[in-house]
Protein backbone atom coordinates (compact mmCIF):
# COMPACT_ATOMS: atom_id res chain seq x y z
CA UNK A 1 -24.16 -124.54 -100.32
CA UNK A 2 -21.15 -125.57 -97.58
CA UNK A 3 -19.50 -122.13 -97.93
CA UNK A 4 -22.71 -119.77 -98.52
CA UNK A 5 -23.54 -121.05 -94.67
CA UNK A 6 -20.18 -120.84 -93.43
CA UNK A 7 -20.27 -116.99 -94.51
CA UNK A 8 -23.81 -116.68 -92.92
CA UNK A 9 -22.87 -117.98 -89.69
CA UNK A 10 -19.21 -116.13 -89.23
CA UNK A 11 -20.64 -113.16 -90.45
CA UNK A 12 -23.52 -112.90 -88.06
CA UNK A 13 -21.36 -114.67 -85.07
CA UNK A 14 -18.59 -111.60 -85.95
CA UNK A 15 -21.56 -109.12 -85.54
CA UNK A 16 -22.40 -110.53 -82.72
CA UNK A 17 -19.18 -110.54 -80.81
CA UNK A 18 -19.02 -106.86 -81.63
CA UNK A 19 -21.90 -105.80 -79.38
CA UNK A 20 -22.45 -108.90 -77.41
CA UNK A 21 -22.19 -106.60 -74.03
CA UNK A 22 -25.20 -104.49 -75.48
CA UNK A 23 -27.43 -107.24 -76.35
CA UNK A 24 -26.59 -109.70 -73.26
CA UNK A 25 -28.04 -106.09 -71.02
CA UNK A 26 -30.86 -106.45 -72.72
CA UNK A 27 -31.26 -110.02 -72.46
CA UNK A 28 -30.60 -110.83 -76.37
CA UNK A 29 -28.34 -114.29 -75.80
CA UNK A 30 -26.32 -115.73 -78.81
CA UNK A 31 -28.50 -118.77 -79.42
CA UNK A 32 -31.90 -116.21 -80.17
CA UNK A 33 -29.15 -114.07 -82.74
CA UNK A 34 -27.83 -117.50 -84.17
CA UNK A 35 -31.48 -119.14 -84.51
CA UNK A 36 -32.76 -115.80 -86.45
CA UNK A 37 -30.08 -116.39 -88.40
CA UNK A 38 -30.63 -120.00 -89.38
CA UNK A 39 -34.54 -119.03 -89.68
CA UNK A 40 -33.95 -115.91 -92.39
CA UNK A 41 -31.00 -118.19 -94.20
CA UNK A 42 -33.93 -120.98 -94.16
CA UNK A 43 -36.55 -118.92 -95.76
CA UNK A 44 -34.14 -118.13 -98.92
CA UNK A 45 -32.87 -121.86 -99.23
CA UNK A 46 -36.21 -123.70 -98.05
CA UNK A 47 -35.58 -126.49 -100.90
CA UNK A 48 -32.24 -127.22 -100.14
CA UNK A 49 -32.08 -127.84 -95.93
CA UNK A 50 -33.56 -131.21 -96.26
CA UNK A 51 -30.58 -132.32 -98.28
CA UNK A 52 -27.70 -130.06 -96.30
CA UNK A 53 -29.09 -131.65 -92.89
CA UNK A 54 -29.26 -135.39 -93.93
CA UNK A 55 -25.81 -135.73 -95.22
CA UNK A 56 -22.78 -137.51 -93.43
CA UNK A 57 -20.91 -134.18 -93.24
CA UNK A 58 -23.39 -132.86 -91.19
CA UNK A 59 -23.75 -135.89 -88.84
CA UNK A 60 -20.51 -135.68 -88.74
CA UNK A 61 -20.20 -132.49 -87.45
CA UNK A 62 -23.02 -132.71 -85.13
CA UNK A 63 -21.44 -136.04 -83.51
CA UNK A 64 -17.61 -134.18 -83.08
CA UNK A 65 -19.33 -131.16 -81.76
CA UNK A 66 -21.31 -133.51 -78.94
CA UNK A 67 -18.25 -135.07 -77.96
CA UNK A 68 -16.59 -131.77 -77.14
CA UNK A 69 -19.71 -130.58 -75.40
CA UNK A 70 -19.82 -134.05 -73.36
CA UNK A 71 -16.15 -133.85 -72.45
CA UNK A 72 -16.57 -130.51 -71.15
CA UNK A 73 -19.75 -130.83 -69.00
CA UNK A 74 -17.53 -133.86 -67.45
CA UNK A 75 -14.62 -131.44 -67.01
CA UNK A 76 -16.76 -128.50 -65.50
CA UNK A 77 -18.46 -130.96 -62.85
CA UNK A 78 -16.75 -133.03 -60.06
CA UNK A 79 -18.18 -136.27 -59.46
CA UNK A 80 -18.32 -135.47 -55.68
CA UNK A 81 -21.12 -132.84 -56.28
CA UNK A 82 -23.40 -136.14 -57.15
CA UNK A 83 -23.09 -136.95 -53.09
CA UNK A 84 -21.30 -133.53 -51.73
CA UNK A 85 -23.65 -130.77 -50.66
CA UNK A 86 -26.84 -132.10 -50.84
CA UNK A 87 -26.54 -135.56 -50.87
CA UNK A 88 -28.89 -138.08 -52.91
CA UNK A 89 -30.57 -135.23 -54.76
CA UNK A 90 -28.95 -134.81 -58.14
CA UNK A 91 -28.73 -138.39 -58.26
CA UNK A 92 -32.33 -138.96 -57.43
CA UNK A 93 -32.77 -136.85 -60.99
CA UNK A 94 -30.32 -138.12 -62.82
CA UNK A 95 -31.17 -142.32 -61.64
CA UNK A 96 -34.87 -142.17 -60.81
CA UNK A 97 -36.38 -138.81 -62.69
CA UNK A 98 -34.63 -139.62 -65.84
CA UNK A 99 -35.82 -142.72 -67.19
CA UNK A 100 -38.91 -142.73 -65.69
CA UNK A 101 -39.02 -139.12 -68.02
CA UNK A 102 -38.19 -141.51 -70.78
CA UNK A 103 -40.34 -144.48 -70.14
CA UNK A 104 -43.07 -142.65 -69.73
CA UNK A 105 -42.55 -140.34 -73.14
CA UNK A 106 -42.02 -143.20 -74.81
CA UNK A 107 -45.70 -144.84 -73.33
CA UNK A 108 -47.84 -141.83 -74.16
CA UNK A 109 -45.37 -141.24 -77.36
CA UNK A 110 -47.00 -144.89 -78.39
CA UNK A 111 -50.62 -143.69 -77.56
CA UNK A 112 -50.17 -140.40 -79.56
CA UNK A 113 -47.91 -142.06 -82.65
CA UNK A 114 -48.59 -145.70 -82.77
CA UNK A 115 -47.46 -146.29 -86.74
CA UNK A 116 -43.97 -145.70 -84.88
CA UNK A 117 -41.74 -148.42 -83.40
CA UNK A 118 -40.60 -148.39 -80.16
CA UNK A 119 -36.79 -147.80 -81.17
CA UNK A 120 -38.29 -144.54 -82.71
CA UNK A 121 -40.46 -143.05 -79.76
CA UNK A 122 -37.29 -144.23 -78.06
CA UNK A 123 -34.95 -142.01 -79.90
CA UNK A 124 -37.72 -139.22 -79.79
CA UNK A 125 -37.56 -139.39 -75.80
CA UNK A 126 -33.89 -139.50 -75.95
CA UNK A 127 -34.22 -135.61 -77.82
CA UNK A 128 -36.80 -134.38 -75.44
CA UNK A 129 -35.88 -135.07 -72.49
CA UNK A 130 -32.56 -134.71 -71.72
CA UNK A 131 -32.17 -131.22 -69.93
CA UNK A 132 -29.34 -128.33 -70.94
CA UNK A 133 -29.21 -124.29 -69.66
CA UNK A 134 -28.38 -123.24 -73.05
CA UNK A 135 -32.37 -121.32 -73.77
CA UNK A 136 -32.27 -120.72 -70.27
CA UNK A 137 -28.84 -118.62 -68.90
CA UNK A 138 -31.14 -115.99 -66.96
CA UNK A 139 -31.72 -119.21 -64.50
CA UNK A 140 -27.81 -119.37 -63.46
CA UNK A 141 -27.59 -115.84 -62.10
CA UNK A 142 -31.32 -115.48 -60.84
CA UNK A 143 -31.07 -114.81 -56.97
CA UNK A 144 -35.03 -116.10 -57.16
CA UNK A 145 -33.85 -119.97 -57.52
CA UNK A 146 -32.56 -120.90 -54.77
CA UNK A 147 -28.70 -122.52 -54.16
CA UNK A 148 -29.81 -126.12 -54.08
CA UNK A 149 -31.89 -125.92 -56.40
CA UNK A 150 -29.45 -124.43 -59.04
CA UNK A 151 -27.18 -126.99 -57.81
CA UNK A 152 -29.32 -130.39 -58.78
CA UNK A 153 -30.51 -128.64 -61.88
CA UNK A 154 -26.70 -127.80 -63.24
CA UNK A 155 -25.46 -131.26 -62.22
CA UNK A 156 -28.58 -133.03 -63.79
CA UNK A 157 -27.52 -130.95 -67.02
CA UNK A 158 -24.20 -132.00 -67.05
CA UNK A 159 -24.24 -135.43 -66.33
CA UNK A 160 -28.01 -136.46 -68.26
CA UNK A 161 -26.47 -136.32 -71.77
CA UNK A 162 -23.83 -138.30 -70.84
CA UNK A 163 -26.33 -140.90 -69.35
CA UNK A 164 -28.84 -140.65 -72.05
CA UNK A 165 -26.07 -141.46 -74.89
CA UNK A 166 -25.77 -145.10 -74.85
CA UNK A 167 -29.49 -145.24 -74.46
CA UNK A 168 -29.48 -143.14 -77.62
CA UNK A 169 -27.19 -145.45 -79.72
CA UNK A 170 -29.12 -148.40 -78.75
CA UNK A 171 -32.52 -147.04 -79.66
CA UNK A 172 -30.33 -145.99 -82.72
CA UNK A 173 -29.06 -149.36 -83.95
CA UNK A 174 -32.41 -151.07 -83.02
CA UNK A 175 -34.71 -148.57 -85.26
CA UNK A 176 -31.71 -149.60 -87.97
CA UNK A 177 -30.63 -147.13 -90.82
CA UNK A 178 -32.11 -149.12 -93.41
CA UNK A 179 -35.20 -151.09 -93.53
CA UNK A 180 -33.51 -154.10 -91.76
CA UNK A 181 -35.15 -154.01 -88.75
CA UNK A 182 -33.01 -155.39 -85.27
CA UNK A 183 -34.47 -157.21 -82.65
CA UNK A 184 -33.46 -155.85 -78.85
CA UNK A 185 -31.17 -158.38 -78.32
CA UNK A 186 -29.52 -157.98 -81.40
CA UNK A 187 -29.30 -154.34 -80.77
CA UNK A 188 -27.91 -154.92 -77.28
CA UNK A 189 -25.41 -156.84 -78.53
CA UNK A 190 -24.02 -154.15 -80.46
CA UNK A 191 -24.69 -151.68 -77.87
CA UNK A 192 -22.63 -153.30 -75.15
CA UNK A 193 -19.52 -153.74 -76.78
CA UNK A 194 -19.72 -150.35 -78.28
CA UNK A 195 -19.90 -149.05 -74.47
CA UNK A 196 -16.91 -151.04 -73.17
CA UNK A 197 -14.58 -150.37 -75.79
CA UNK A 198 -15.86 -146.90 -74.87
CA UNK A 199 -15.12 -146.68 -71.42
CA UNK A 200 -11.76 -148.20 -71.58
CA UNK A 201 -10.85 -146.13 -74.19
CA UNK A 202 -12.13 -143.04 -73.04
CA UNK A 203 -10.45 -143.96 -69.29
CA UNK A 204 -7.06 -144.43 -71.21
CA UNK A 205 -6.81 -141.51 -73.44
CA UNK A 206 -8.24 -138.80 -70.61
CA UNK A 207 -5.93 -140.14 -67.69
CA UNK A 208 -2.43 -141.14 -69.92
CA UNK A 209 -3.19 -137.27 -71.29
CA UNK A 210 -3.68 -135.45 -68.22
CA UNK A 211 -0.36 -137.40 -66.18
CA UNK A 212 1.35 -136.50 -69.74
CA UNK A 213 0.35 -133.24 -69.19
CA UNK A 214 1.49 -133.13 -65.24
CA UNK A 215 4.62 -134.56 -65.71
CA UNK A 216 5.48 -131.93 -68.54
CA UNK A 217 4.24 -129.14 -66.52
CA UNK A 218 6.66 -129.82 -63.76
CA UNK A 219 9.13 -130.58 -66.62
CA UNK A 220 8.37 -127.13 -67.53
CA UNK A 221 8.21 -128.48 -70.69
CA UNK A 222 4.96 -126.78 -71.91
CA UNK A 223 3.87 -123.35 -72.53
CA UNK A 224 0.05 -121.88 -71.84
CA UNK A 225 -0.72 -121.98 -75.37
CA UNK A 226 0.42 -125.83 -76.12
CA UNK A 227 -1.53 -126.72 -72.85
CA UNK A 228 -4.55 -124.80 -74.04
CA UNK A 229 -4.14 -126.60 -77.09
CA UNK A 230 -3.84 -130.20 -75.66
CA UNK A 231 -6.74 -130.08 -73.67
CA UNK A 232 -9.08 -129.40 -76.88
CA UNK A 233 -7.44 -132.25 -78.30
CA UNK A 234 -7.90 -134.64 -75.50
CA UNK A 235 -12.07 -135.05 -76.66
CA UNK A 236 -11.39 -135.47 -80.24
CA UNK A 237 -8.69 -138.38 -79.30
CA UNK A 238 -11.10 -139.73 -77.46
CA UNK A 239 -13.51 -139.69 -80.32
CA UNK A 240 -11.62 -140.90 -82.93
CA UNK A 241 -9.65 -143.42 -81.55
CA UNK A 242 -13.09 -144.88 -80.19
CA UNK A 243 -14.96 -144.56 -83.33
CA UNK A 244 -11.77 -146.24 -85.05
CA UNK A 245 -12.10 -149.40 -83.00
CA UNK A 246 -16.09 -149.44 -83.21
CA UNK A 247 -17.10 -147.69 -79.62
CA UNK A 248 -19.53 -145.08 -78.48
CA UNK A 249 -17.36 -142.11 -79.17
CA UNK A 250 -19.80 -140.14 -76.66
CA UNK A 251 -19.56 -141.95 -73.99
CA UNK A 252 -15.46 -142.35 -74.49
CA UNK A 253 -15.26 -138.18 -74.93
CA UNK A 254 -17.57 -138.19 -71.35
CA UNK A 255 -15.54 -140.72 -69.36
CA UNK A 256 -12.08 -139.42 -71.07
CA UNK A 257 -13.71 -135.69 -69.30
CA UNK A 258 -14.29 -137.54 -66.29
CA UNK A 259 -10.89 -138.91 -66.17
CA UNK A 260 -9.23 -136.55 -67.44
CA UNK A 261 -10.23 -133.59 -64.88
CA UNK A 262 -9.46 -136.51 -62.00
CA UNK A 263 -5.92 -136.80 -62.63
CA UNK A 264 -5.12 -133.43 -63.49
CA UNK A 265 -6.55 -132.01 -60.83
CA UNK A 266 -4.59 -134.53 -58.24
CA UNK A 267 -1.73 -131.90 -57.88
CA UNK A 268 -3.72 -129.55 -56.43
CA UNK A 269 -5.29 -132.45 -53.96
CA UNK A 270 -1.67 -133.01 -52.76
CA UNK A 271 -1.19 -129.45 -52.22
CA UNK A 272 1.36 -128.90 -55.57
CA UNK A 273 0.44 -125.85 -57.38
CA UNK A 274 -1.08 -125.92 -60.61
CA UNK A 275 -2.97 -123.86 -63.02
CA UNK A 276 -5.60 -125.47 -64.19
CA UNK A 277 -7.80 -123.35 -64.84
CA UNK A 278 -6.84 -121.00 -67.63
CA UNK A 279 -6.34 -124.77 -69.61
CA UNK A 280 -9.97 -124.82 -70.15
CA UNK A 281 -10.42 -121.58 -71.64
CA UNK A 282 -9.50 -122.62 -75.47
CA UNK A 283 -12.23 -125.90 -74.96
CA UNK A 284 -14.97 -123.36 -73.74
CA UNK A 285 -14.64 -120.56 -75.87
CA UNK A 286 -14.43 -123.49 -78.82
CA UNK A 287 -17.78 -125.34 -77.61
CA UNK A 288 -19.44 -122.21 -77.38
CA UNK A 289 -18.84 -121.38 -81.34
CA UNK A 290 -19.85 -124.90 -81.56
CA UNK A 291 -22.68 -124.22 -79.43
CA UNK A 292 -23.59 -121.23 -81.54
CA UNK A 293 -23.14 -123.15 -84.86
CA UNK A 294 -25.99 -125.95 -83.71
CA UNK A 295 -28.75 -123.12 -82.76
CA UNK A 296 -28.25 -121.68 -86.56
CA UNK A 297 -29.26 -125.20 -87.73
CA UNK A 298 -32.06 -125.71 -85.57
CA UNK A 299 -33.09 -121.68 -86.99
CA UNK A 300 -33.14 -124.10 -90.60
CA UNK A 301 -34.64 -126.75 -88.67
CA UNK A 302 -37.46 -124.57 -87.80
CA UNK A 303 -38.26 -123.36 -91.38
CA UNK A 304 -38.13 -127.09 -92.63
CA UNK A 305 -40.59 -128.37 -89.97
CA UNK A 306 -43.16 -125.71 -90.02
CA UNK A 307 -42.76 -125.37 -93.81
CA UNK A 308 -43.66 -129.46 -93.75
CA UNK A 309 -46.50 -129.04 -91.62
CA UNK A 310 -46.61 -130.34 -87.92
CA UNK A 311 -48.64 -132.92 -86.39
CA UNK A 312 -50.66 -132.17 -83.44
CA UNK A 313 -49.56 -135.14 -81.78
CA UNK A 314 -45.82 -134.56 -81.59
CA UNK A 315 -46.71 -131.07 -80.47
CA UNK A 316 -49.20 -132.97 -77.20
CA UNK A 317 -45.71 -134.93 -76.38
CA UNK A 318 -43.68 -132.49 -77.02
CA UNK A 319 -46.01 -130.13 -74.33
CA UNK A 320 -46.50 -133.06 -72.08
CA UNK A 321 -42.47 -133.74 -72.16
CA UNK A 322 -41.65 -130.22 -70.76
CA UNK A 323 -44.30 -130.30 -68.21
CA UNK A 324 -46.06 -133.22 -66.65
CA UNK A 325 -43.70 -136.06 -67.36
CA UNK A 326 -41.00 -133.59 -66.72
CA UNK A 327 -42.35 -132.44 -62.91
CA UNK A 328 -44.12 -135.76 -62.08
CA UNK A 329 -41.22 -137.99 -62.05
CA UNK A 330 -38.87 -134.97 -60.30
CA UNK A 331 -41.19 -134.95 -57.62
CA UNK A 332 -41.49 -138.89 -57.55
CA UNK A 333 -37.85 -139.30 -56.96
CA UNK A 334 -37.57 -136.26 -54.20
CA UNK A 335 -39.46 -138.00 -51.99
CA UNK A 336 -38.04 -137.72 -48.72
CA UNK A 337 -35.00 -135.41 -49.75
CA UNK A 338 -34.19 -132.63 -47.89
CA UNK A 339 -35.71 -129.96 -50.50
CA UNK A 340 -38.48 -128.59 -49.32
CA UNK A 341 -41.85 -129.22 -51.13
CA UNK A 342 -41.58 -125.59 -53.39
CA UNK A 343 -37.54 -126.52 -53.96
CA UNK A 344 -38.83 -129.74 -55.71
CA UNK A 345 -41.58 -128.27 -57.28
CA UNK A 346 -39.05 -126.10 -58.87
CA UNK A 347 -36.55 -128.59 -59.75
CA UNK A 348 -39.31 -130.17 -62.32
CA UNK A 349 -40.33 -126.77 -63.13
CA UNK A 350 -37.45 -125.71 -64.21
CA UNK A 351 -36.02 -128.46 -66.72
CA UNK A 352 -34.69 -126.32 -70.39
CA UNK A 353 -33.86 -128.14 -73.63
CA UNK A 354 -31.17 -126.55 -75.86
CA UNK A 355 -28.61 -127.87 -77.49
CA UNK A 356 -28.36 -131.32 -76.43
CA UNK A 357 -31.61 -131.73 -77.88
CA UNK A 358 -30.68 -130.20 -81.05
CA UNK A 359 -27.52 -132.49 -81.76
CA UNK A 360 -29.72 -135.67 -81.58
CA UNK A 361 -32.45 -134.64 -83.29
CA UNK A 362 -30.17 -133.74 -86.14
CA UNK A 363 -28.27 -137.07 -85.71
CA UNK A 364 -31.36 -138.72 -85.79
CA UNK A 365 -32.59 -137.13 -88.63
CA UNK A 366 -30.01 -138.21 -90.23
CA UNK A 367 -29.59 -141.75 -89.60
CA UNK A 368 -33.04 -142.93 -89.62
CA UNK A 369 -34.48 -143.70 -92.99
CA UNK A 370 -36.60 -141.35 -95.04
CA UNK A 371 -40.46 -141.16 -93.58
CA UNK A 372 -42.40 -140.19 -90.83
CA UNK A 373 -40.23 -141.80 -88.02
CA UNK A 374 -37.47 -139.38 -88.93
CA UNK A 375 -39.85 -136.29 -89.39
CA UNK A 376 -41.14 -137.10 -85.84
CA UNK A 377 -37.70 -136.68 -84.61
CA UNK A 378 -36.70 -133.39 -85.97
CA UNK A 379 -40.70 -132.05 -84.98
CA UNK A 380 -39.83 -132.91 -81.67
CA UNK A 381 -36.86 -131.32 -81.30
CA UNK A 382 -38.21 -127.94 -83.10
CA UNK A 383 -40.94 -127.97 -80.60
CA UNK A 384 -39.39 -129.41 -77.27
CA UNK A 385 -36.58 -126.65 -77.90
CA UNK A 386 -38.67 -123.67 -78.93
CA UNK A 387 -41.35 -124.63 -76.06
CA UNK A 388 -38.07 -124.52 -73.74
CA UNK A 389 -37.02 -121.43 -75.22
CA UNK A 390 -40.24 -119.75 -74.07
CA UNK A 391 -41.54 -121.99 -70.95
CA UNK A 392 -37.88 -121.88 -69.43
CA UNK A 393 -36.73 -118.61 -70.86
CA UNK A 394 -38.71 -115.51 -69.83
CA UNK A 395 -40.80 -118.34 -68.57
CA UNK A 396 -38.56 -119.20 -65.85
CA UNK A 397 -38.57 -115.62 -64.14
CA UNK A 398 -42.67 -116.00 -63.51
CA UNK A 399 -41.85 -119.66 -62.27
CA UNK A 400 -39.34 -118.38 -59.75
CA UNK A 401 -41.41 -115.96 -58.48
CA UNK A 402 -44.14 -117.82 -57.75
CA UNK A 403 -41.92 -120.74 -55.94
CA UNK A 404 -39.16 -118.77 -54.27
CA UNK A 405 -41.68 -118.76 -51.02
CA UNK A 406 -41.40 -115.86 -48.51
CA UNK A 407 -39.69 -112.78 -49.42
CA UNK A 408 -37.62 -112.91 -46.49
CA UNK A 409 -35.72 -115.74 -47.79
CA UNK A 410 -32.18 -116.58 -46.18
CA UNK A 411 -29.19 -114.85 -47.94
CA UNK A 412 -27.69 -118.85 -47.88
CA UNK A 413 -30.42 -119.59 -49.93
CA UNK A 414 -29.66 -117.97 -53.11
CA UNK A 415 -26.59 -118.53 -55.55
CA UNK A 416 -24.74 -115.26 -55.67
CA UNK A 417 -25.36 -113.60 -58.79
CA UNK A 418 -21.39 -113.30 -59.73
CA UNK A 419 -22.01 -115.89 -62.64
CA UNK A 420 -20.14 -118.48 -64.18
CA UNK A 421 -18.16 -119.07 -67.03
CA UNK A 422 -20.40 -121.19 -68.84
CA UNK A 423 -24.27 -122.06 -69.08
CA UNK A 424 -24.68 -125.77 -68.63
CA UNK A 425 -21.91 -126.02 -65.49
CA UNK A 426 -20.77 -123.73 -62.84
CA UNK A 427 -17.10 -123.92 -62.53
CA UNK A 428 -16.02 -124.02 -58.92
């Protein structure tokens, strides 16, 4: 089955790279090419997904390929932009928004599925409602959302599935992999140590690399290629090493991104050249084949869960997730910010699920025991994901329009449409 797939997926992603310029014109992103994929490989292999999803190679490779994305949304976002140009906002989303997104999925997740435990509808919020640009690039170079806007929404993405990942381990280790069940505090005792041993870790391996890395530079003891090379390491360090001594590998590859970008960029702060830069290209173009690899799963994802049947009531949450308990709380915690009514409006508007989604739904797939608690989870993240792909995909252009406000908007109101080098963060 492994190398079938493998051939699938490099076949289609080498097709792909051949006229991506053609397709990107014409608004045709990898993920749509890489979900068809999964979808037609699904339909020819219905009866053995199931089984190629809830293995330990595939969690596997669904938790390595979340730790690089984590590290790089840390490295692609300085922590000043949570207080620099417009401060409060982003962290009014990420602090206020945020969990009361999750509590309140989780409350009308118990009125719509109450044979589920709380640790489940837990992990189910955790899927839904952390945001990512991934369905949703047209949004980074539309001149219709305005600059602040784009700014709290691509900061919210980078930092929210950072935030939501010890809140995913803990609902995790409470719902139990077996049929032990664990009682909060139990749970939290786990939890905790799991996060400490992850930040220290994570703080150690990011900064000791990066003043390795300095020191060697001015040593000119390095090359482009070996520096290219270290940075891609510096996540899965982080990773392992945590996961060796029993800690949150997520959190350590986030914090060793955090850490990492901090002391290498502290050159440049004293006015020391440095390029920095071009070290990040290897990581990027890496998480985006990673990136590409998770949307041809979900494609099999979507045969499995529509082939199974779906439940109207994951599909109500699932709805009411990318709307109402999406805008509600946004505009709850913008109270008194500086965006103008239409800018927050927009900000809750304009909240895509991709392929943060997609890694813990599969991980929780996986680790939760056979039955309808982990069949929940993987209909949720089908739905939330393909209700993203159309609500905040060509969605998102209608939604623009009808918030942008007068057409004589300010030209210091709109993000130039020059682009970035990656949906999910705008490098500066």
């Amino acid at each position: 089955m492994l190398i079938p797939v493998l051939f699938v997926i490099t076949a289609v992603v080498a097709g792909w790279s051949l006229v991506a310029g053609r397709l990107e014109r014409r608004h045709v992103r990898a993920p749509l090419v890489l979900v068809l994929a999964g979808v037609a490989t699904g339909l020819f292999t219905h009866s053995q997904i199931a089984g190629a999803m809830n293995s330990e190679v595939a969690q596997r490779v669904a938790e390595i390929i979340l730790a690089v994305l984590l590290f790089v949304d840390a490295t692609e976002l300085r922590g000043g932009r949570l207080f620099g140009h417009h401060p409060g906002a982003a962290v009014r989303v990420l602090l206020v928004a945020l969990p009361l997104s999750l509590g309140a999925t989780v409350l009308l997740g118990g009125l719509l599925l109450p044979g589920l435990p709380v640790a489940v509808l837990l992990l189910i919020a955790c899927v839904i409602v952390p945001t990512d640009f991934a369905p949703a690039e047209i949004l980074v170079r539309d001149r219709r959302v305005p600059a602040r806007v784009r700014s709290v929404l691509n900061v919210e993405s980078g930092y929210n599935d950072g935030i939501v990942s010890p809140l995913f381990l803990f609902a995790l280790v409470l719902a139990g992999s077996t049929a032990e069940q664990r009682t909060p505090w139990e749970a939290l005792a786990t939890t905790v140590p799991f996060a400490v041993k992850a930040l220290v870790v994570g703080a150690l391996v990011g900064a000791l690399l990066a003043w390795a890395m300095n020191l060697a530079q001015r040593a000119h003891g390095m090359t482009d290629r070996s520096r290219r090379i270290l940075v891609l390491v510096v996540p899965l360090l982080a990773y392992t090493s945590t996961t060796a001594v029993h800690g949150n590998g997520f959190v350590a590859s986030f914090v060793a991104g955090v850490a990492f970008r901090y002391v290498r960029r502290a050159p440049q702060r004293q006015g020391v050249a440095a390029a920095v830069g071009s070290d990040f290209q290897l990581i990027e173009d890496t998480s985006a084949m990673m990136t590409m690899v998770m949307w041809f799963f979900f494609g099999n994802a979507v045969v499995l869960t529509l082939g199974l049947g779906l439940d109207w009531q994951v599909l109500v949450l699932c709805v009411a997730a990318l709307t109402v308990l999406r805008v509600v709380p946004v505009l709850l915690s913008l109270l008194g910010s500086r965006l103008s009514g239409r800018e927050r409006l927009m900000v809750g508007a304009l909240g895509p699920r991709g392929t943060t989604s997609i890694v813990f739904g599969l991980l929780a797939f996986n680790a939760l025991p056979d039955g309808p608690g982990a069949d929940s989870a993987l209909d949720a993240m089908v739905v939330v994901v393909l209700g993203s792909v159309l609500l905040h995909g060509g969605g998102s252009i209608a939604v623009a329009r009808a918030l942008r406000g007068r057409p004589g908007a300010r030209p210091k109101d709109v993000v130039d449409a020059g682009g970035t080098a990656r949906v999910g963060a705008l490098r500066e």
